[in-house]
PDB file of N, CA and C in Angstrom:
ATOM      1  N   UNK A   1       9.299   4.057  22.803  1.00  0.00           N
ATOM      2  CA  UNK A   1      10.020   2.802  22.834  1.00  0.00           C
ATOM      3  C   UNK A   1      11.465   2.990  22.383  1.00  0.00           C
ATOM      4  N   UNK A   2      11.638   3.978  21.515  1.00  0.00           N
ATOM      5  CA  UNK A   2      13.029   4.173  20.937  1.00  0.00           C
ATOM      6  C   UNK A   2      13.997   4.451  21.878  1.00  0.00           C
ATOM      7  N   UNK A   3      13.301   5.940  22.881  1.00  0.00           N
ATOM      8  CA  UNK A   3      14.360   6.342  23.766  1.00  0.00           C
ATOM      9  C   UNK A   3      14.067   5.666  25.223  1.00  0.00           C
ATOM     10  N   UNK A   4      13.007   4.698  25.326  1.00  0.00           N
ATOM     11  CA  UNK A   4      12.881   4.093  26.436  1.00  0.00           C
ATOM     12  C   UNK A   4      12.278   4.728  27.672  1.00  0.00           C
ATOM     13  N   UNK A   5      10.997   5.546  27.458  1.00  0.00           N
ATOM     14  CA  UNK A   5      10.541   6.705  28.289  1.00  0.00           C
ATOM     15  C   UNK A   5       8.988   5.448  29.031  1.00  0.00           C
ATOM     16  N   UNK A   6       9.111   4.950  29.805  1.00  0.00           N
ATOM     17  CA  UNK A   6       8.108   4.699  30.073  1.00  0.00           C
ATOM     18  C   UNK A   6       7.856   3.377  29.845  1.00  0.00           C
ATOM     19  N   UNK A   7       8.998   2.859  29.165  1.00  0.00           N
ATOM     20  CA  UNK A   7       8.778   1.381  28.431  1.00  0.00           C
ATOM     21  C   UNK A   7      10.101   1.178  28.354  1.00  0.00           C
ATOM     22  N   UNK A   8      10.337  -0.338  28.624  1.00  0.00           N
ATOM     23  CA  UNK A   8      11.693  -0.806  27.969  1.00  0.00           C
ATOM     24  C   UNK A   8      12.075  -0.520  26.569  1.00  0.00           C
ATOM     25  N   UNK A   9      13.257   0.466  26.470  1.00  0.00           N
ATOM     26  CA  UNK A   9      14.204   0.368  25.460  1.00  0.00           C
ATOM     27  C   UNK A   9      14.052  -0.416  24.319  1.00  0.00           C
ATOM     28  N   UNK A  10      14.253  -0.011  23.383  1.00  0.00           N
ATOM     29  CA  UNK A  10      14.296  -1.035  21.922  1.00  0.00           C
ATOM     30  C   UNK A  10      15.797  -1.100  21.535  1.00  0.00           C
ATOM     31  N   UNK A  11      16.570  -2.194  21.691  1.00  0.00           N
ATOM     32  CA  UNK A  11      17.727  -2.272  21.738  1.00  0.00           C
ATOM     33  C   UNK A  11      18.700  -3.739  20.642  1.00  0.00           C
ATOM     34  N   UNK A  12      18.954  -4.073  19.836  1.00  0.00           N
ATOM     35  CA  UNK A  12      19.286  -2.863  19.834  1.00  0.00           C
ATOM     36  C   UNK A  12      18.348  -1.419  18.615  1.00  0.00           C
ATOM     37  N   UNK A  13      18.866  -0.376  18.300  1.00  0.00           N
ATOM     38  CA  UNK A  13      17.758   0.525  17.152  1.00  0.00           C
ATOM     39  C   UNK A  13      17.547  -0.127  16.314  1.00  0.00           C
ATOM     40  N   UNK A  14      16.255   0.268  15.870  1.00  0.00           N
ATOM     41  CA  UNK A  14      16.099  -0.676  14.367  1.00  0.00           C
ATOM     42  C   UNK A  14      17.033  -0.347  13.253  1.00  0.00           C
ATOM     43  N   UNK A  15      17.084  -1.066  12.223  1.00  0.00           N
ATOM     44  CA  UNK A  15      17.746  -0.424  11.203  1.00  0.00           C
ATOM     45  C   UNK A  15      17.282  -0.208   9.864  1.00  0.00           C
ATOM     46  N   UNK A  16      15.733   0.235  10.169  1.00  0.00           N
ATOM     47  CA  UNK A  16      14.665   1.163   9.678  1.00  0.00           C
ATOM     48  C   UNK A  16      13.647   0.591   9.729  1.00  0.00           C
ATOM     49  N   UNK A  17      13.235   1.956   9.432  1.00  0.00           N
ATOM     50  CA  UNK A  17      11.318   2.084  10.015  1.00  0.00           C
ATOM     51  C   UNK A  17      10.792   2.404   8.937  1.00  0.00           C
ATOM     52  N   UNK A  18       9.562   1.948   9.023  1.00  0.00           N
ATOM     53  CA  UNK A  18       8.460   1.567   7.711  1.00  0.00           C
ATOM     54  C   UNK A  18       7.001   2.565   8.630  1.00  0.00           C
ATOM     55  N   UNK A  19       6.834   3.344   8.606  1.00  0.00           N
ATOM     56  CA  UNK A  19       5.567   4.503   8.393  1.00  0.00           C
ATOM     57  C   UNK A  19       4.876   4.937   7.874  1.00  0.00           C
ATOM     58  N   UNK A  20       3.531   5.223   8.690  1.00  0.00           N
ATOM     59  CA  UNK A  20       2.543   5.832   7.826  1.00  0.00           C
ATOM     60  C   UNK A  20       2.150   7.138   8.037  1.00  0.00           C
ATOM     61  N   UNK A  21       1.418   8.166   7.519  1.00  0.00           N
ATOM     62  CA  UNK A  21       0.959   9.468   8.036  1.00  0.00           C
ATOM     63  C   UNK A  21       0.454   9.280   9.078  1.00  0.00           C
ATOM     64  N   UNK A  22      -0.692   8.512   8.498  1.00  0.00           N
ATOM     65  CA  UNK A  22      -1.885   8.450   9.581  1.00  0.00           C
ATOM     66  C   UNK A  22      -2.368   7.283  10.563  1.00  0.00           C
ATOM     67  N   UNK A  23      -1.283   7.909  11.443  1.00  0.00           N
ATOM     68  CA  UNK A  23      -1.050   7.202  13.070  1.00  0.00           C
ATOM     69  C   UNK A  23      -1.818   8.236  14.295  1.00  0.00           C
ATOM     70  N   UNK A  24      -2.051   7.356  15.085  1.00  0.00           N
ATOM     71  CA  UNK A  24      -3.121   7.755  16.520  1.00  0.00           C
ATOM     72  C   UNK A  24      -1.799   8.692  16.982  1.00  0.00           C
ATOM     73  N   UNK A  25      -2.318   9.514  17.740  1.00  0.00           N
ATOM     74  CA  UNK A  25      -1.922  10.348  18.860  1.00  0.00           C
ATOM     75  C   UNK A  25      -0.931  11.569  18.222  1.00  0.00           C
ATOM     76  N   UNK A  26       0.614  10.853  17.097  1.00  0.00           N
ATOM     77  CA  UNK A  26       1.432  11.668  16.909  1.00  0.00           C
ATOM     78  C   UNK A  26       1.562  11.077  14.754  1.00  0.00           C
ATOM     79  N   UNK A  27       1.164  11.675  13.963  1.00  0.00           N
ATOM     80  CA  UNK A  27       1.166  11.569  13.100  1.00  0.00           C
ATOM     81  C   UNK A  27       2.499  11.217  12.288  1.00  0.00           C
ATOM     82  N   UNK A  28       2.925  10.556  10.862  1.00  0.00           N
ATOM     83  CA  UNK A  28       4.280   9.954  10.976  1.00  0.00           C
ATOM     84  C   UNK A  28       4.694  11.068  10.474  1.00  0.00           C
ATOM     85  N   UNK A  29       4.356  12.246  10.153  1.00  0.00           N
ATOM     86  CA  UNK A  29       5.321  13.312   9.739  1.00  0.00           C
ATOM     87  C   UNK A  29       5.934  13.814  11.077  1.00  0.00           C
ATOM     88  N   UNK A  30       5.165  14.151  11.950  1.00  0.00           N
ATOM     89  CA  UNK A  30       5.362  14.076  13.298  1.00  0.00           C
ATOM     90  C   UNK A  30       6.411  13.442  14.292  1.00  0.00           C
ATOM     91  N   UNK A  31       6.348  12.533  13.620  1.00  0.00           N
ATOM     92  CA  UNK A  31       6.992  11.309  14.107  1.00  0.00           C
ATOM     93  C   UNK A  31       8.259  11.244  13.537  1.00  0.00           C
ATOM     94  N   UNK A  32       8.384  11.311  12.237  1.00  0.00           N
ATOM     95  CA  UNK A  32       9.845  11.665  11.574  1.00  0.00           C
ATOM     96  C   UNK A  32      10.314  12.693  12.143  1.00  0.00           C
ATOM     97  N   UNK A  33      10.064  13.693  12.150  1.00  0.00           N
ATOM     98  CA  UNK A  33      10.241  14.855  12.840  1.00  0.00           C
ATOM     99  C   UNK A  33      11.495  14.984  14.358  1.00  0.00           C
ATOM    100  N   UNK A  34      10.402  14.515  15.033  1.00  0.00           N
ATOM    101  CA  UNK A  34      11.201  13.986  16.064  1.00  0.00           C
ATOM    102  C   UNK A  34      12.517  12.810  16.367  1.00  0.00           C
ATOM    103  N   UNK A  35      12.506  12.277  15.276  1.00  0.00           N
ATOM    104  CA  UNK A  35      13.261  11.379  14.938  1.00  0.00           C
ATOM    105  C   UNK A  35      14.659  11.399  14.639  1.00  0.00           C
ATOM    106  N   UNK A  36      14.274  12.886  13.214  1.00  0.00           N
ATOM    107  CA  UNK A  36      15.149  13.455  12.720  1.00  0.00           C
ATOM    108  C   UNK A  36      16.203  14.500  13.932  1.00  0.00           C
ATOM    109  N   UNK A  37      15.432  14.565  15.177  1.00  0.00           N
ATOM    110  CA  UNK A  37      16.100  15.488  15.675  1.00  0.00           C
ATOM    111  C   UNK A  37      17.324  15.092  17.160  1.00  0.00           C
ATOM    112  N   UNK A  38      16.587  13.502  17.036  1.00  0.00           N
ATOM    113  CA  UNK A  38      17.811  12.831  17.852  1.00  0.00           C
ATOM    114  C   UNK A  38      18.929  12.362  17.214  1.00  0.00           C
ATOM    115  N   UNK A  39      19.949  12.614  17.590  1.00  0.00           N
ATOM    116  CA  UNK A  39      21.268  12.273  16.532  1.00  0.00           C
ATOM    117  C   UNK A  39      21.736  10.457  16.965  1.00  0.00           C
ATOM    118  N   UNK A  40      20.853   9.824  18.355  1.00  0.00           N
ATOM    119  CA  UNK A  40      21.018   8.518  18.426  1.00  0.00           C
ATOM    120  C   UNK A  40      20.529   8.265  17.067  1.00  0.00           C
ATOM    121  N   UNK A  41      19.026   8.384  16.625  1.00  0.00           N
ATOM    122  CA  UNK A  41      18.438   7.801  16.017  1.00  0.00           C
ATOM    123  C   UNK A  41      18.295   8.536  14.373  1.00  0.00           C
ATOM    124  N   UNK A  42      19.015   9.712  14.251  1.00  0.00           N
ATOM    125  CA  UNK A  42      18.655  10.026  12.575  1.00  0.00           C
ATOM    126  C   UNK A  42      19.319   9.819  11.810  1.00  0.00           C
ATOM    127  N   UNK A  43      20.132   8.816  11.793  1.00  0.00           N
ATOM    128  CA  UNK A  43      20.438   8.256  10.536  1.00  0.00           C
ATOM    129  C   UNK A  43      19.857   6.894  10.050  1.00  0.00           C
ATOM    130  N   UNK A  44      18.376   6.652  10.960  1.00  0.00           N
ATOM    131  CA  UNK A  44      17.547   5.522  10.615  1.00  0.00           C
ATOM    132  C   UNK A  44      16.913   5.461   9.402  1.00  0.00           C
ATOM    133  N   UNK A  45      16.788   4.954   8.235  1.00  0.00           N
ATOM    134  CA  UNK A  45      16.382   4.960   6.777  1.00  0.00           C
ATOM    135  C   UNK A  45      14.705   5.208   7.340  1.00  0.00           C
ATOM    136  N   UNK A  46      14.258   6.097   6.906  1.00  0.00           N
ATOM    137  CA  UNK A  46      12.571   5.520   7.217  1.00  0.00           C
ATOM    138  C   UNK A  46      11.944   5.717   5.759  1.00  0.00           C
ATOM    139  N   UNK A  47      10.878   4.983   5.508  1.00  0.00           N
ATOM    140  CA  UNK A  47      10.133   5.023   4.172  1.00  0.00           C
ATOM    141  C   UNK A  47       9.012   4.739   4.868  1.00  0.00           C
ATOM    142  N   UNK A  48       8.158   5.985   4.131  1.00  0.00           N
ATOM    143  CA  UNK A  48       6.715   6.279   4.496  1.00  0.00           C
ATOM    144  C   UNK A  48       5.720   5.380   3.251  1.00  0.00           C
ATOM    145  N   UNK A  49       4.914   4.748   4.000  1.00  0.00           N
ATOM    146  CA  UNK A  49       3.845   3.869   3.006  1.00  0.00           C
ATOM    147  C   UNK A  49       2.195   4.527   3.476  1.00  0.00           C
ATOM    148  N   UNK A  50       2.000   5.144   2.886  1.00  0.00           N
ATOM    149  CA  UNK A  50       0.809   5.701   2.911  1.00  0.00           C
ATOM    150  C   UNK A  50      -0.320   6.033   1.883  1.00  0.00           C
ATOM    151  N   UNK A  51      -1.593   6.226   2.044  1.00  0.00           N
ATOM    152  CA  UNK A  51      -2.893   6.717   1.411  1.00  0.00           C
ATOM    153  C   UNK A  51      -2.197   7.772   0.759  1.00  0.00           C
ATOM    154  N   UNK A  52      -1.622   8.738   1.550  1.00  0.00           N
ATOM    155  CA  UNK A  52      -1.508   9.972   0.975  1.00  0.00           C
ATOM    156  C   UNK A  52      -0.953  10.336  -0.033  1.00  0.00           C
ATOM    157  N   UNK A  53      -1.739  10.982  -1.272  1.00  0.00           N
ATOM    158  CA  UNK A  53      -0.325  11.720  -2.663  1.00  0.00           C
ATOM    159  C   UNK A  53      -0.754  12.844  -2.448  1.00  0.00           C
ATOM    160  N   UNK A  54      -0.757  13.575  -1.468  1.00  0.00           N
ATOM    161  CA  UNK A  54      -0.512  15.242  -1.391  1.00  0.00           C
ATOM    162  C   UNK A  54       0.865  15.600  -1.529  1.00  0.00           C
ATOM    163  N   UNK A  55       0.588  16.691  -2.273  1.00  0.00           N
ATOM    164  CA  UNK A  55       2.004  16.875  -2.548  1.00  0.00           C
ATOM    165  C   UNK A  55       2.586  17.550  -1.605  1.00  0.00           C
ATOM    166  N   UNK A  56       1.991  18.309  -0.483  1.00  0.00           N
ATOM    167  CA  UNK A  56       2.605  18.105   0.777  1.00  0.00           C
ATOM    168  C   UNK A  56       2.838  17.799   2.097  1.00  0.00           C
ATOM    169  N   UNK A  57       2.276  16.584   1.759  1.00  0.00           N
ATOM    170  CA  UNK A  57       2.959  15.367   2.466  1.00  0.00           C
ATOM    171  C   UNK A  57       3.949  15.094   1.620  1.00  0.00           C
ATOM    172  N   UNK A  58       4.115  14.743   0.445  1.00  0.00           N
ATOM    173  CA  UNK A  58       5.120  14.215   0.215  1.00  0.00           C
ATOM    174  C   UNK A  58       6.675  15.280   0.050  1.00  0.00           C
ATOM    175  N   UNK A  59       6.351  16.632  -0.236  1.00  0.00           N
ATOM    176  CA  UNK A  59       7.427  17.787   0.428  1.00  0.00           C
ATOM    177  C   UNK A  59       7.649  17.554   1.860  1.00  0.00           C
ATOM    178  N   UNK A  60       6.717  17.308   2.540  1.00  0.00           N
ATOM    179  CA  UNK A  60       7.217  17.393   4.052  1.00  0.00           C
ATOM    180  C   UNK A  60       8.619  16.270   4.381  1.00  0.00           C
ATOM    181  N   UNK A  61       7.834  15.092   3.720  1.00  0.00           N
ATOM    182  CA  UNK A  61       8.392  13.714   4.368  1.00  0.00           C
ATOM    183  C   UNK A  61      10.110  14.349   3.296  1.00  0.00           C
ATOM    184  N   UNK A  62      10.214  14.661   2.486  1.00  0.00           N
ATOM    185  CA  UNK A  62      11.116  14.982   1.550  1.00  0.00           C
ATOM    186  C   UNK A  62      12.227  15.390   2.429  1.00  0.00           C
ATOM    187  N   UNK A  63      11.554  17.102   3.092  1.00  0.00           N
ATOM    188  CA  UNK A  63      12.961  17.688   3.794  1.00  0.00           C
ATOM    189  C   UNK A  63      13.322  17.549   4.737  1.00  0.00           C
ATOM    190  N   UNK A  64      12.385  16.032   5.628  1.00  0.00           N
ATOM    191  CA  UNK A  64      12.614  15.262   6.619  1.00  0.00           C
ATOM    192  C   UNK A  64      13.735  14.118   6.282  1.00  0.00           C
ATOM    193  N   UNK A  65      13.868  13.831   4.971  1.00  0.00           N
ATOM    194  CA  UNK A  65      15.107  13.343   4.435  1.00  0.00           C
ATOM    195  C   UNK A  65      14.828  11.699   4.596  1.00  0.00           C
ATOM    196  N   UNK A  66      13.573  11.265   4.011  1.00  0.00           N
ATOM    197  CA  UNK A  66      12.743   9.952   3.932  1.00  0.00           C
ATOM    198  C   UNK A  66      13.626   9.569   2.983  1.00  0.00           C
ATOM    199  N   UNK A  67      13.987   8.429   3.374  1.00  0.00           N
ATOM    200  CA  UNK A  67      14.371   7.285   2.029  1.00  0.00           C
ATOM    201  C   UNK A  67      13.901   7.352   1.234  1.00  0.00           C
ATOM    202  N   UNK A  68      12.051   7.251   0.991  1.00  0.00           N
ATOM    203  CA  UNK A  68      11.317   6.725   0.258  1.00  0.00           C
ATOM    204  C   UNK A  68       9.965   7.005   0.173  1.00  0.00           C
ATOM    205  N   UNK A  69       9.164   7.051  -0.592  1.00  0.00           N
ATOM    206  CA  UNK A  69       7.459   7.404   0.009  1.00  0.00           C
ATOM    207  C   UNK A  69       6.583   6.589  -1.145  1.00  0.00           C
ATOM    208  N   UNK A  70       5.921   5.368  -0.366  1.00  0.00           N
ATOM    209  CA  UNK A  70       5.218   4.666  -1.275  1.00  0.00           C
ATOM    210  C   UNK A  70       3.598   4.813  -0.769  1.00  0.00           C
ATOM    211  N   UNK A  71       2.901   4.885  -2.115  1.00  0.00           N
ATOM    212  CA  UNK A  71       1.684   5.250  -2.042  1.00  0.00           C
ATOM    213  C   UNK A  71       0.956   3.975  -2.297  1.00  0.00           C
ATOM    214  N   UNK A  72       0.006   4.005  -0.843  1.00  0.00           N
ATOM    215  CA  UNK A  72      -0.994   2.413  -1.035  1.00  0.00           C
ATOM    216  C   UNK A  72      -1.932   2.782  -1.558  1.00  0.00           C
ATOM    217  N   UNK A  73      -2.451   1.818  -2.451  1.00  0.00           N
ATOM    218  CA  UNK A  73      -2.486   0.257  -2.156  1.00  0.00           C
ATOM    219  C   UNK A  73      -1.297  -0.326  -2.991  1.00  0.00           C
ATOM    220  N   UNK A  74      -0.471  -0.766  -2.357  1.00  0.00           N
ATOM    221  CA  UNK A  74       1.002  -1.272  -3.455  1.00  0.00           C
ATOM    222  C   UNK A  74       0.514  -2.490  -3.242  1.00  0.00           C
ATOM    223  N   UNK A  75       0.779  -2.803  -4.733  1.00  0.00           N
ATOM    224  CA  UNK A  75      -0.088  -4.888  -5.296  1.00  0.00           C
ATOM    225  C   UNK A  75       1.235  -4.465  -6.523  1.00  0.00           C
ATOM    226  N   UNK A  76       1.184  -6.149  -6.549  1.00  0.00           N
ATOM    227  CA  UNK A  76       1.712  -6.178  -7.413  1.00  0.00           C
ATOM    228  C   UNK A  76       2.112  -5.577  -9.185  1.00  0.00           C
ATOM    229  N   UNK A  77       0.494  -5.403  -9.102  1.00  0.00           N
ATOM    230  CA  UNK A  77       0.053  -4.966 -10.172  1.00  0.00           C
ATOM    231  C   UNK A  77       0.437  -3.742 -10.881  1.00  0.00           C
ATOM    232  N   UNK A  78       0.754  -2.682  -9.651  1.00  0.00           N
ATOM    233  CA  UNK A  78       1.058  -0.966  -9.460  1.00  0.00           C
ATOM    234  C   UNK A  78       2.237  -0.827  -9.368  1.00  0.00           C
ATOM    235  N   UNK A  79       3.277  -1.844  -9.631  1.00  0.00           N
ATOM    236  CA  UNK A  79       4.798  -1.459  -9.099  1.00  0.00           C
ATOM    237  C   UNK A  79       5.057  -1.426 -10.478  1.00  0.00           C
ATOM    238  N   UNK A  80       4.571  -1.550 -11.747  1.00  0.00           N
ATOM    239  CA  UNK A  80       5.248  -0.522 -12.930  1.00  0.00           C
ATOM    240  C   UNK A  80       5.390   0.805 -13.202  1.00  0.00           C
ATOM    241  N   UNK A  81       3.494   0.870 -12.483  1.00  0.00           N
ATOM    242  CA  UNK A  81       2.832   2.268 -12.711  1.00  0.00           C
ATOM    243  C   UNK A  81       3.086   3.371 -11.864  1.00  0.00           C
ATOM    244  N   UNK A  82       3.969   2.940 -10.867  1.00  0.00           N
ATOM    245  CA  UNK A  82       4.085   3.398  -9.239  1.00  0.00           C
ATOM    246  C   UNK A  82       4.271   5.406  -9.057  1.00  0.00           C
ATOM    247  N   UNK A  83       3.593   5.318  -7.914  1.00  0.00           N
ATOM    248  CA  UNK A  83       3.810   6.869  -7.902  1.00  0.00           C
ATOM    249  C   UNK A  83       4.387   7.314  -6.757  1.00  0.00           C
ATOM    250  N   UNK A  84       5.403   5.990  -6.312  1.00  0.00           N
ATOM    251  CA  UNK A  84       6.504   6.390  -5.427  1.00  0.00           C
ATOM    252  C   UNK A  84       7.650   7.175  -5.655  1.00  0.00           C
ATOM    253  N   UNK A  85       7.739   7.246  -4.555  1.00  0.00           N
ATOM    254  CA  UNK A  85       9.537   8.151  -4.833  1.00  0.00           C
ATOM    255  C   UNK A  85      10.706   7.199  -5.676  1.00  0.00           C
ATOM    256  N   UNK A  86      10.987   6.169  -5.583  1.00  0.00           N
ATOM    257  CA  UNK A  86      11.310   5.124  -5.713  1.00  0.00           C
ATOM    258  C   UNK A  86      11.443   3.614  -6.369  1.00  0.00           C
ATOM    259  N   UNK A  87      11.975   2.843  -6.886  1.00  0.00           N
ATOM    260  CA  UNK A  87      11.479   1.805  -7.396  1.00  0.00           C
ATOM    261  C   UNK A  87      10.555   0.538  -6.661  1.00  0.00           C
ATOM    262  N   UNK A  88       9.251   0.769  -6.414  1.00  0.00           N
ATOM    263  CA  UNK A  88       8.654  -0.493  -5.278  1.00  0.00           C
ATOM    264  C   UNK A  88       9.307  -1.393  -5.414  1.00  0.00           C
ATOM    265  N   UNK A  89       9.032  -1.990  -6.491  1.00  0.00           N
ATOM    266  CA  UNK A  89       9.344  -3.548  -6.828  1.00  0.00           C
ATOM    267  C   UNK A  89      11.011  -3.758  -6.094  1.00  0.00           C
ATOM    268  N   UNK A  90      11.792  -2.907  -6.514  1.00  0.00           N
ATOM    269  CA  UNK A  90      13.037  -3.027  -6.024  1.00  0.00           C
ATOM    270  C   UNK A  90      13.228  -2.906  -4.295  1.00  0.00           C
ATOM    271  N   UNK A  91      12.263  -2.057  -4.459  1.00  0.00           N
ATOM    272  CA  UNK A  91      12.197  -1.518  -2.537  1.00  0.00           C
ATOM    273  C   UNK A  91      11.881  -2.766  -1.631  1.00  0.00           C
ATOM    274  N   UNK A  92      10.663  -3.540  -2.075  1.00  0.00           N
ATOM    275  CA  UNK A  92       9.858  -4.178  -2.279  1.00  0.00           C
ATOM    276  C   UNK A  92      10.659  -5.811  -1.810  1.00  0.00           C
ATOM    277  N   UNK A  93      11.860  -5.834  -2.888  1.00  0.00           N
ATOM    278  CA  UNK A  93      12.519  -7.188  -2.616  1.00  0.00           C
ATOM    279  C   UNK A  93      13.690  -6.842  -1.388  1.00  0.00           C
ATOM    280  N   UNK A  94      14.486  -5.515  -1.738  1.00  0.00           N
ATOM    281  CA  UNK A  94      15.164  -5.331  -0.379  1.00  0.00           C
ATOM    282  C   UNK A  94      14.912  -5.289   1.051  1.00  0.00           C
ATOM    283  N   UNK A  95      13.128  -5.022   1.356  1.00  0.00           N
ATOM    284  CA  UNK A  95      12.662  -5.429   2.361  1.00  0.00           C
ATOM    285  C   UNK A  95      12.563  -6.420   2.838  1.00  0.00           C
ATOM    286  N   UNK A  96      11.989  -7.171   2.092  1.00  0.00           N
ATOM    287  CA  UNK A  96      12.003  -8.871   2.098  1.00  0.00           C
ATOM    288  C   UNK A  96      13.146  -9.296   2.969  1.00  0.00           C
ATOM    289  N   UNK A  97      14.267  -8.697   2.129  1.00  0.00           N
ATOM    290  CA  UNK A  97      15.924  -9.374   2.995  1.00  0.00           C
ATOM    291  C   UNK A  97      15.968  -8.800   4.468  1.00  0.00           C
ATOM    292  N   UNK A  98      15.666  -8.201   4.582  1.00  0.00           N
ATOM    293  CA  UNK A  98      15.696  -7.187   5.799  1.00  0.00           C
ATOM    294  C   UNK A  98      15.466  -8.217   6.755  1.00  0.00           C
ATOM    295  N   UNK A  99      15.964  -8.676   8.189  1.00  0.00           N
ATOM    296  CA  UNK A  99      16.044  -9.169   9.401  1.00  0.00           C
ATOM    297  C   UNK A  99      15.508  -8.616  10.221  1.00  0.00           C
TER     298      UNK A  99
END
């Protein structure tokens, strides 16, 4: 949908993407990956929200140059304790604003 292969164009790019590892067909490390390697599209912020705390997954998504990597189940409850890259709670309200 990004580069418009088969499907109408997504136009205009987002101005970031919210991912998980574990997606059908092409996995989101996978998926960053490829992402990272179009210069239309790599300077898109992406933050990975996933099951996963392997620590490498979370090296991978790292030198893929992720914004962010939040580990579900994010509740309210876990954004003191958080074992994101990141501040949730803060992440959390800047999404919110997001259009």
């Amino acid at each position: 949908m990004l580069r418009g292969e088969g499907v109408p164009k997504i136009s205009p790019a987002p101005s970031v993407i919210l991912l998980d590892i574990n997606m059908p067909k092409m996995n989101g490390l996978e998926f960053l990956e490829e992402l990272r390697r179009e210069p239309e599209f790599s300077h898109i912020p992406v933050f990975i929200m996933t099951t996963s705390n392997e620590e490498s997954d979370r090296m991978a998504a790292q030198r893929l140059n992720v914004s962010g990597y939040i580990v579900k189940p994010l509740s309210f409850d876990s954004f003191e304790r958080s074992d994101s890259s990141l501040d949730s709670f803060s992440l959390f309200l800047d999404l919110i604003k997001l259009k």
